[in-house]
Protein backbone atom coordinates (compact mmCIF):
# COMPACT_ATOMS: atom_id res chain seq x y z
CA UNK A 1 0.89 5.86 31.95
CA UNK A 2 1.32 2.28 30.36
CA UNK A 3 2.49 2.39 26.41
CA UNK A 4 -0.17 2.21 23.57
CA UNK A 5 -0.60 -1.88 22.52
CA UNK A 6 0.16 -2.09 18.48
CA UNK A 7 0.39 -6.05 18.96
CA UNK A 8 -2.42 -8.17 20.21
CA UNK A 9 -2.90 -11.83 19.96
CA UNK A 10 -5.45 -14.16 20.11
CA UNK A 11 -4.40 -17.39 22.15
CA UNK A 12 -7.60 -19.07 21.36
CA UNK A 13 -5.94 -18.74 17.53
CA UNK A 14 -2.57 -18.95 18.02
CA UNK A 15 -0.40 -22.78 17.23
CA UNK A 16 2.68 -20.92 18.16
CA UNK A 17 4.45 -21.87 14.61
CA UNK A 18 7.18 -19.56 15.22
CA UNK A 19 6.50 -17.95 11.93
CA UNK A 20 5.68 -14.30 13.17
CA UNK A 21 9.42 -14.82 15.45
CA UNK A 22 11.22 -15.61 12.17
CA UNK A 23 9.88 -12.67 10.10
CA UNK A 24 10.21 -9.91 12.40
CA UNK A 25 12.55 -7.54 11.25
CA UNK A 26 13.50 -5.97 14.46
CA UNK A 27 13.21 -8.88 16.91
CA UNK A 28 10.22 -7.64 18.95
CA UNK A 29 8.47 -11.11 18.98
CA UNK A 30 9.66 -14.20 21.09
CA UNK A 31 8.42 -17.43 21.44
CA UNK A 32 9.11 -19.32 24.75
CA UNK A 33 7.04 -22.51 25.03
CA UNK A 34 3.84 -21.83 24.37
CA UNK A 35 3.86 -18.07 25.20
CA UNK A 36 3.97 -15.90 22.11
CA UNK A 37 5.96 -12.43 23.50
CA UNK A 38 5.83 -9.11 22.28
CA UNK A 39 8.14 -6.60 23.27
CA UNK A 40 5.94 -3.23 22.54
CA UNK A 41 8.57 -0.82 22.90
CA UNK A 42 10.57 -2.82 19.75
CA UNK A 43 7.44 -3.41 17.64
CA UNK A 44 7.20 -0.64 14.95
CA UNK A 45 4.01 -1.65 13.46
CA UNK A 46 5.53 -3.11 9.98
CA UNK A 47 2.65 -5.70 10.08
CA UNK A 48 4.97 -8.58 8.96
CA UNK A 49 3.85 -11.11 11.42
CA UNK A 50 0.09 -10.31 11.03
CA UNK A 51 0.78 -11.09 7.31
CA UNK A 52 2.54 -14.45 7.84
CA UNK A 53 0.23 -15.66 10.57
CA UNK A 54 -1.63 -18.49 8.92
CA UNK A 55 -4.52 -18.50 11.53
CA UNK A 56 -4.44 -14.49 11.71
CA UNK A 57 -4.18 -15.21 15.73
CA UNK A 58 -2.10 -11.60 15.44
CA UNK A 59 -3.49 -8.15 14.89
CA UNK A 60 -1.62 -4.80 14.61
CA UNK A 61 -3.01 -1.99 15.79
């Protein structure tokens, strides 16, 4: 059974600023290239990146 998604992003959105990296508080998100990475299992839903997103590519679920 594969863990419940809480971070979803939209790549048609997304100008991988970096901003969402530098405000998560427990280092869930990564940025390598132009790959925006999300490690589920760290994510604990605080909803800082969706705030700082300026194209709201990100949603929290």
């Amino acid at each position: 059974m594969s863990e419940i998604e809480k971070f979803r992003l939209d790549e048609r959105k997304c100008i991988y600023c970096g901003g969402c990296v530098s405000v998560c508080p427990v280092l869930a998100i990564t940025l390598e290239e132009t790959r925006i990475i999300c490690d589920q299992k760290k994510c604990t839903r605080c909803r800082a990146c969706e705030k700082v997103c300026p194209l709201k590519a990100i949603t929290i679920i």
